[in-house]
Protein backbone atom coordinates (compact mmCIF):
# COMPACT_ATOMS: atom_id res chain seq x y z
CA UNK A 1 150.90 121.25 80.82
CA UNK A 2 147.54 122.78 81.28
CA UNK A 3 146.70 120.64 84.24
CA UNK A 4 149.50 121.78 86.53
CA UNK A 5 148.75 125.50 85.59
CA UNK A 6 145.26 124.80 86.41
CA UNK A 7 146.38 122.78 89.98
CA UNK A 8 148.77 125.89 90.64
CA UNK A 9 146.42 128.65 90.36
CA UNK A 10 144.13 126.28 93.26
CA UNK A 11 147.18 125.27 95.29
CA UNK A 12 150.10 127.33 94.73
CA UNK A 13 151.84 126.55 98.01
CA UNK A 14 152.06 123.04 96.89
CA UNK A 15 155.59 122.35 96.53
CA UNK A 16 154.93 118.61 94.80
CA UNK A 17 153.31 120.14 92.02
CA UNK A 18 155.53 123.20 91.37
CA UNK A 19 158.29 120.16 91.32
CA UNK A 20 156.29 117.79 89.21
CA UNK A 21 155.64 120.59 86.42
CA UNK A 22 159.42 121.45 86.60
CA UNK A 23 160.22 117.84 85.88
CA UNK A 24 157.94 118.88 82.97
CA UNK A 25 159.79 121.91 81.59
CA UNK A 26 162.92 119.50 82.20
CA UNK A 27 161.87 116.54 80.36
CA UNK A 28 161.01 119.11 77.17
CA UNK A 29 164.31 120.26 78.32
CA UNK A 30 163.10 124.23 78.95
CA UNK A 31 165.41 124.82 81.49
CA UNK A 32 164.69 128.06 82.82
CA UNK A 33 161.53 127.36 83.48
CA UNK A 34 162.33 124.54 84.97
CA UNK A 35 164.93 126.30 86.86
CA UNK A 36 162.01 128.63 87.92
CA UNK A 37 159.80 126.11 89.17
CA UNK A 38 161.90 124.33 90.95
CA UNK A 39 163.22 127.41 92.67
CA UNK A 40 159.59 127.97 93.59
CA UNK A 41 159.34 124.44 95.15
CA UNK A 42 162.27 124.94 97.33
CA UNK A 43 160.40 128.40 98.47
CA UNK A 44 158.18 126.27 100.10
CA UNK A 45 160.24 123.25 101.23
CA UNK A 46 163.10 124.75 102.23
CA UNK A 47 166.37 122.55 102.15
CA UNK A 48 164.78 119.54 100.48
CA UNK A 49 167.57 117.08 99.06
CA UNK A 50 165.27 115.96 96.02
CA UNK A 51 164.15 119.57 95.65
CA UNK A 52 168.12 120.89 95.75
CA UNK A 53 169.20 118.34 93.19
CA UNK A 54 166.62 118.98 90.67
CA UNK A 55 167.68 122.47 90.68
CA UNK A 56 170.88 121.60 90.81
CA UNK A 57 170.71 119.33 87.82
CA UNK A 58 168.51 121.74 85.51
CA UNK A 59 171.17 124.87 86.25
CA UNK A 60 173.86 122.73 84.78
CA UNK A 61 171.90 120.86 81.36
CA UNK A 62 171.04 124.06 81.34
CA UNK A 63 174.60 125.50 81.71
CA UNK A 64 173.81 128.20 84.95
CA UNK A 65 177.08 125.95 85.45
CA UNK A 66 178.03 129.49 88.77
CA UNK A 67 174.51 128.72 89.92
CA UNK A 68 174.78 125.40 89.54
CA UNK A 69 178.19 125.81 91.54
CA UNK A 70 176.83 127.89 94.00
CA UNK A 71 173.57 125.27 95.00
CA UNK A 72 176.14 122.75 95.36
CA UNK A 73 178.17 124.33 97.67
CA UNK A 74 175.19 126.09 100.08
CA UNK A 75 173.48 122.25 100.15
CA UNK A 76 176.42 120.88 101.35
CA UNK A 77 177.42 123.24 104.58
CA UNK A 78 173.90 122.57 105.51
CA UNK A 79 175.11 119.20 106.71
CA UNK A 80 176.76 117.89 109.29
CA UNK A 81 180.00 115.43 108.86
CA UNK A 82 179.10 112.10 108.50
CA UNK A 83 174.98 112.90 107.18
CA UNK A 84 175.24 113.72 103.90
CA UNK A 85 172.87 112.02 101.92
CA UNK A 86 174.64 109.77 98.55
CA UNK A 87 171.70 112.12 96.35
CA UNK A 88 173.76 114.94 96.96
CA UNK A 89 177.08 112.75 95.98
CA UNK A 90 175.39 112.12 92.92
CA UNK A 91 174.56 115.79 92.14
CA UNK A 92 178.13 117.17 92.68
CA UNK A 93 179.78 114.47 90.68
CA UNK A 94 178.84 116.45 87.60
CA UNK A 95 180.59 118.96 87.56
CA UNK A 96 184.64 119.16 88.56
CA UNK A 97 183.97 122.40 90.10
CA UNK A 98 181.03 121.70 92.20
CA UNK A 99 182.90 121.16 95.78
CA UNK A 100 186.22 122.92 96.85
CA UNK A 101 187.25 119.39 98.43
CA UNK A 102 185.88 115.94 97.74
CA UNK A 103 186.85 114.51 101.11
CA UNK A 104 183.58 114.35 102.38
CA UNK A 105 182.19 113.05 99.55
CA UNK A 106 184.01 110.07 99.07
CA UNK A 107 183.43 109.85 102.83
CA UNK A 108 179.74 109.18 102.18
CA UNK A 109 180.41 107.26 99.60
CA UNK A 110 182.78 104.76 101.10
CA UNK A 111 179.94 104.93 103.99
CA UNK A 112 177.65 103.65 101.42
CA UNK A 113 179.72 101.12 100.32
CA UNK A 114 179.78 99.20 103.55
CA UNK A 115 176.19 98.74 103.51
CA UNK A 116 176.10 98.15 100.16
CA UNK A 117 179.69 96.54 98.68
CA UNK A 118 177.94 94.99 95.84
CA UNK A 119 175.77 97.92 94.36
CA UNK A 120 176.58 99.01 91.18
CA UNK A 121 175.33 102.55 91.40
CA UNK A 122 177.86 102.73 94.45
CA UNK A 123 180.45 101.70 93.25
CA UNK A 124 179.48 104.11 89.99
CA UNK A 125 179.58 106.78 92.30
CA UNK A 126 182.96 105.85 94.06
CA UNK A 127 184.49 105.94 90.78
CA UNK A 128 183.06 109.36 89.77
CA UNK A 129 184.14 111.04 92.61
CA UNK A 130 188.03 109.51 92.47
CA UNK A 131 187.69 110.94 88.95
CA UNK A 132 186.62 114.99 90.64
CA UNK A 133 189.50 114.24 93.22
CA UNK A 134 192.14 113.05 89.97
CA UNK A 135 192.77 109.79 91.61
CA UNK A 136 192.73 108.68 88.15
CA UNK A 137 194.28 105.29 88.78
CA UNK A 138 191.55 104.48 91.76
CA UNK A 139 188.77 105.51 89.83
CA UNK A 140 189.28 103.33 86.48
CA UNK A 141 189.67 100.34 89.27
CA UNK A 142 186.16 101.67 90.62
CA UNK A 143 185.03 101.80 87.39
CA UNK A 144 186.30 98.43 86.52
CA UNK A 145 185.34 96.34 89.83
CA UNK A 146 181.53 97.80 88.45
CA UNK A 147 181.92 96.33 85.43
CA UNK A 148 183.16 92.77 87.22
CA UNK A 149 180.37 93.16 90.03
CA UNK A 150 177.78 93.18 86.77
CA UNK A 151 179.52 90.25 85.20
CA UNK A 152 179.13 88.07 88.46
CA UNK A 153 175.76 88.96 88.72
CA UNK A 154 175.07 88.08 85.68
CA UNK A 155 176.57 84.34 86.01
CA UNK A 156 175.16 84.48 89.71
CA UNK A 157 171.26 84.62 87.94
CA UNK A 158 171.68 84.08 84.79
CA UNK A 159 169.58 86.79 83.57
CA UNK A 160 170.16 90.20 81.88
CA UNK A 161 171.86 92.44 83.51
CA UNK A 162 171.48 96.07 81.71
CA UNK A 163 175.01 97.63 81.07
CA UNK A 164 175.96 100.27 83.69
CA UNK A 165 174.97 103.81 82.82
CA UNK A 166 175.63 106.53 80.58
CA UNK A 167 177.30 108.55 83.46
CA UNK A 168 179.74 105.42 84.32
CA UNK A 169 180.97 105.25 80.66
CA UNK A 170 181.28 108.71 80.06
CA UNK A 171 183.20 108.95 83.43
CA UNK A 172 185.38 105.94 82.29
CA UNK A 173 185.90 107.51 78.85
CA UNK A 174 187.69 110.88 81.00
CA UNK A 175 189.44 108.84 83.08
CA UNK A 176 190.94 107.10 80.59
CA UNK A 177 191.50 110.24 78.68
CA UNK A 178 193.07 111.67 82.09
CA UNK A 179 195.59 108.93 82.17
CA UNK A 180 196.85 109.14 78.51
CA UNK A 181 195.08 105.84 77.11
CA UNK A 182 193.13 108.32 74.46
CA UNK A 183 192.38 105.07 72.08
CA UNK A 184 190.48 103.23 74.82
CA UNK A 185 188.90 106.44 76.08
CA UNK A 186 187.46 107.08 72.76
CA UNK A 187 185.97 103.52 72.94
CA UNK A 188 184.49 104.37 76.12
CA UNK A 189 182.56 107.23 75.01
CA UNK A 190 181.45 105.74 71.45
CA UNK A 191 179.84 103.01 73.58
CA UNK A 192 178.39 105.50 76.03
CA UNK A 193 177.17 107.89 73.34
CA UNK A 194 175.48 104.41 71.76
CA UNK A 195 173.10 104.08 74.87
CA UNK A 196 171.89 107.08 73.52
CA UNK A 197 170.79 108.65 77.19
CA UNK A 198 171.29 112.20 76.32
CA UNK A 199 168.36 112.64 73.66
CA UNK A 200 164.92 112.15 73.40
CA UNK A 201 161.62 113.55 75.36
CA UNK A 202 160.73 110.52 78.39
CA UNK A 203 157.32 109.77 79.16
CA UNK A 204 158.45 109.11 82.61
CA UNK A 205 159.01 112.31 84.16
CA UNK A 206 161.11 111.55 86.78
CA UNK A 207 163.87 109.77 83.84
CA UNK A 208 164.75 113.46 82.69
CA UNK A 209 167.28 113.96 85.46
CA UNK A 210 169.08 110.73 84.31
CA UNK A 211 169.07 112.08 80.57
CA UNK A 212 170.23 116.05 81.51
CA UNK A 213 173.08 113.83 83.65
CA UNK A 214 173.82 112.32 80.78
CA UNK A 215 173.45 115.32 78.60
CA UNK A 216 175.91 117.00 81.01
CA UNK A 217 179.11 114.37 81.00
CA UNK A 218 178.55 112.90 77.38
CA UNK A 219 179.13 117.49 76.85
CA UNK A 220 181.91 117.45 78.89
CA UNK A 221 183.64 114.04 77.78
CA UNK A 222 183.16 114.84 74.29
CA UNK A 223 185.20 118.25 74.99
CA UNK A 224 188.11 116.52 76.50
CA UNK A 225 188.40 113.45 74.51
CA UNK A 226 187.90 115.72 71.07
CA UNK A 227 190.30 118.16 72.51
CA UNK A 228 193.00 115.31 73.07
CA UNK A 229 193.70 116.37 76.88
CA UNK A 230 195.85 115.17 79.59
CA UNK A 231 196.34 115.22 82.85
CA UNK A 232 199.84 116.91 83.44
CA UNK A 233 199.96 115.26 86.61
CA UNK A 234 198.12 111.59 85.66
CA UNK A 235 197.84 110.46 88.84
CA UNK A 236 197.32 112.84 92.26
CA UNK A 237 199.98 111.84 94.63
C-alpha cells in the first residue's frame, strides 16, 4: 500500500496507478476507497471502458447500487449503436436495474457471438442478459448450450476443462428460480456457492473484479432463491 501512496504523491496524474491502488482497496474489499480512486482515475482518462467498469463494479460489491445505476446508464449513451464494447455487457449484467432496455445489449452480444459461437464466456453472457430481459426460457438454453460447448471441448482435447463461472451458476440458479423449478435452482446455487468465488483476499489484483461479481449475484441469488420467488409472468412474451 505504501508504494502507490509514495508513486502518487510523484505522479498523481497517473491514471494507471490511481487504478492499480483501487484494485487494491478492492481486493481488501474497502470499497469506498476504492470507489474514490477509481473515480480519480477516470478524472484523468475520461470515458475509459476498463476505468468505467471498475467503478462500476466497486459501487455495486459495495452496494452504491443508484451510483452504480447511474455509471451504467451515462457509459452506455456515450456509444454509438452497434460499438459497444462486450466489457460493458458484462458490467450491466449485474444488476436487473442497470439499463432501461436490454436491446442493445443482447445486440452486442449476439455480435459477439458470430465471431466467437464457441466461447464460453459469450455464450455466459448471452444467457445473463436473456435472464435481465426475463426471457427465462432462452436464457436456461444459453446457459445450457455453455455447459454442452464445455463438455465437447472437453472430449474434443481431452483435457480439463474448469467448470464455467460463479456468475453462470448463480445466473442459472435465478433462472431456474424465475421459472418455478426452485429444487434445481437451489442445486444451482449450492454448486455455485461451492466454487467459493465470493471470499477470500487474491494475490492477483486484477481477480478482485471476478470475486465482487461474484460477491454481487451469489447476494442477489441467495435473496431470491431463500425468499422462494417467482416470476408472475415465467416467461416474457
Amino acid at each position: 500500500m505504501f508504494h502507490y501512496d509514495w508513486a502518487l504523491k510523484l505522479d498523481p496524474d497517473n491514471d494507471a496507478l490511481w487504478a492499480d491502488r483501487g484494485s487494491f482497496h478492492s481486493n481488501s474489499k474497502d470499497w469506498s476507497r476504492a470507489v474514490h480512486d477509481f473515480r480519480e482515475a477516470l478524472k484523468r482518462k475520461p470515458g475509459d471502458v476498463d476505468r468505467t467498469y471498475d467503478l462500476g463494479v466497486a459501487l455495486l460489491a459495495g452496494k452504491e447500487r443508484a451510483d452504480y445505476v447511474r455509471v451504467c446508464r451515462e457509459s452506455w449513451q456515450k456509444y454509438e449503436p452497434g460499438k459497444l464494447p462486450l466489457l460493458l455487457v458484462w458490467l450491466v449484467v449485474l444488476d436487473a436495474d442497470a439499463l432501461e432496455s436490454w436491446d442493445e445489449a443482447l445486440a452486442v452480444v449476439d455480435r459477439e457471438m458470430k465471431a466467437m459461437p464457441s466461447s464460453l464466456p459469450v455464450l455466459v453472457a448471452r444467457g445473463m442478459v436473456l435472464l435481465r430481459m426475463k426471457r427465462y426460457g432462452e436464457a436456461l438454453a444459453a446457459f445450457d448450450q455453455a455447459e454442452n460447448v464445455r463438455g465437447e471441448q472437453y472430449k474434443k482435447t481431452g483435457r480439463y476443462i474448469e467448470p464455467l463461472s460463479v456468475w453462470a451458476h448463480a445466473s442459472r440458479a435465478m433462472t431456474l428460480q424465475r421459472l418455478g423449478r426452485g429444487e434445481e435452482a437451489a442445486k444451482s446455487l449450492a454448486f455455485a456457492d461451492k466454487l467459493g468465488g465470493s471470499e477470500g483476499r487474491s494475490t492477483n489484483l486484477r481477480l478482485w473484479e471476478t470475486l465482487a461479481g461474484n460477491l454481487v449475484l451469489l447476494r442477489e441469488a441467495n435473496q431470491l432463491i431463500s425468499g422462494g420467488e417467482k416470476s408472475k409472468s415465467i416467461e416474457k412474451k
